[in-house]
Protein backbone atom coordinates (compact mmCIF):
# COMPACT_ATOMS: atom_id res chain seq x y z
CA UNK A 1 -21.57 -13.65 20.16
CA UNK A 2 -25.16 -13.46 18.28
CA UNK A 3 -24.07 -9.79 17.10
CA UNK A 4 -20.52 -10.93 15.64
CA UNK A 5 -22.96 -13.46 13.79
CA UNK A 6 -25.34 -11.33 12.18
CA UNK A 7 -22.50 -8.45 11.61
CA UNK A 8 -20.65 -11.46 9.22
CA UNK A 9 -24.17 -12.91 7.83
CA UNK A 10 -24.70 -9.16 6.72
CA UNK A 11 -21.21 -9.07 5.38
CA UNK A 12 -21.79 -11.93 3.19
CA UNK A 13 -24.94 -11.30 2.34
CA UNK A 14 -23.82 -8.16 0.81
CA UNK A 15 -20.84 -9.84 -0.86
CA UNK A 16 -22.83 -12.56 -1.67
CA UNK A 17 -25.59 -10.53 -3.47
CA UNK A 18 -22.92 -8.65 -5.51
CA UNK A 19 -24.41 -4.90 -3.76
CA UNK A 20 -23.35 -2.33 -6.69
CA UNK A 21 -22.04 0.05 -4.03
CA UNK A 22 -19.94 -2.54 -2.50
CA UNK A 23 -18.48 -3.50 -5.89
CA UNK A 24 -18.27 -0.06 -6.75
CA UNK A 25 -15.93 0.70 -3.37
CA UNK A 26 -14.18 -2.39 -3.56
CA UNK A 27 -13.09 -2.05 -7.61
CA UNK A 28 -11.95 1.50 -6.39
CA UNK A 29 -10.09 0.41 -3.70
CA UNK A 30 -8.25 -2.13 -6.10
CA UNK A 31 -7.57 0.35 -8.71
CA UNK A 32 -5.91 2.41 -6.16
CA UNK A 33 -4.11 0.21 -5.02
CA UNK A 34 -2.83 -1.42 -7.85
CA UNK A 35 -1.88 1.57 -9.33
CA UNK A 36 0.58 2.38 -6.29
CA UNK A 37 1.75 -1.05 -6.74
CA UNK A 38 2.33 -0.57 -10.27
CA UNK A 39 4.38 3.04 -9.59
CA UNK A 40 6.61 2.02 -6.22
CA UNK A 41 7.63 -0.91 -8.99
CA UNK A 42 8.68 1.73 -11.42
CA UNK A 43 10.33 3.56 -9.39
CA UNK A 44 11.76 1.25 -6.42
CA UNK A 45 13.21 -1.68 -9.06
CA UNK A 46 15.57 0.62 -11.05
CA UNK A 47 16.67 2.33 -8.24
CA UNK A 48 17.18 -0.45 -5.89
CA UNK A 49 18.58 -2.15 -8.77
CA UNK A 50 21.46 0.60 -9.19
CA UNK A 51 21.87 0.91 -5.18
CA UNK A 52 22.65 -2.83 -5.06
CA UNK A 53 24.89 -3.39 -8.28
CA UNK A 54 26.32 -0.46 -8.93
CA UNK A 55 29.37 1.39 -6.05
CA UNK A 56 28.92 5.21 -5.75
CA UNK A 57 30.22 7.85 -3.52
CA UNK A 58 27.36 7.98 -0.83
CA UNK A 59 26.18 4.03 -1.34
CA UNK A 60 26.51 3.98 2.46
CA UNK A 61 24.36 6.95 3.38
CA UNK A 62 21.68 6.01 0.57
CA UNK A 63 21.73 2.49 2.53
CA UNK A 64 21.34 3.69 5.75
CA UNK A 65 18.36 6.34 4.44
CA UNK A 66 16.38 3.32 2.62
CA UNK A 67 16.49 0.96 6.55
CA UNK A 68 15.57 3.72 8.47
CA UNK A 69 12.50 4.93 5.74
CA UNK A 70 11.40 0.85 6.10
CA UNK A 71 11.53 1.11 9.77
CA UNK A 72 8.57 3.82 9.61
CA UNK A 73 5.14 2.66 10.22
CA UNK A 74 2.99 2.83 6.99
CA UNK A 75 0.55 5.26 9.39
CA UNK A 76 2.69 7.72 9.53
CA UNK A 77 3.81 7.65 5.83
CA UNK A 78 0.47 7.45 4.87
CA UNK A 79 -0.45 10.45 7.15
CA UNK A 80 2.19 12.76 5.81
CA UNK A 81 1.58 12.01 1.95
CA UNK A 82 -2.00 13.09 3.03
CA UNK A 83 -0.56 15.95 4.28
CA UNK A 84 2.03 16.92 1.34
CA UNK A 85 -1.49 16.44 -1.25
């Protein structure tokens, strides 16, 4: 238990002492992430927008597509965009 301790004093003590390379990782890690945010929004609202109010030849295969890509664990996806970069 004494090394979980020290292992989260550390961890504050860094956050708490606002480290430059911990504020450096962590504002990257936001920008990133916020800027994926930002373009599944621009590109998931329209289009689930126009699956949901709009009926098209195909609504039922585009449905079925967009639950099975949900059911995939964000791993994987993640592993295969890093593959397709």
């Amino acid at each position: 238990m004494q090394d979980f301790s020290s292992i989260f004093a550390a961890a504050f003590g860094l956050i708490a002492s606002g480290d430059a390379d911990l504020l450096e990782i962590v504002g990257l890690s936001l920008r990133v992430t916020l800027t994926a945010v930002a373009m599944a929004c621009l590109i998931g609202l329209p289009l689930g927008a126009m699956v949901g109010a709009f009926r098209f030849p195909g609504r039922g295969a585009v449905t079925l597509l967009l639950n099975a890509l949900m059911g995939l664990p964000p791993v994987f996806v993640g592993l295969l965009v890093y593959v397709m970069l």
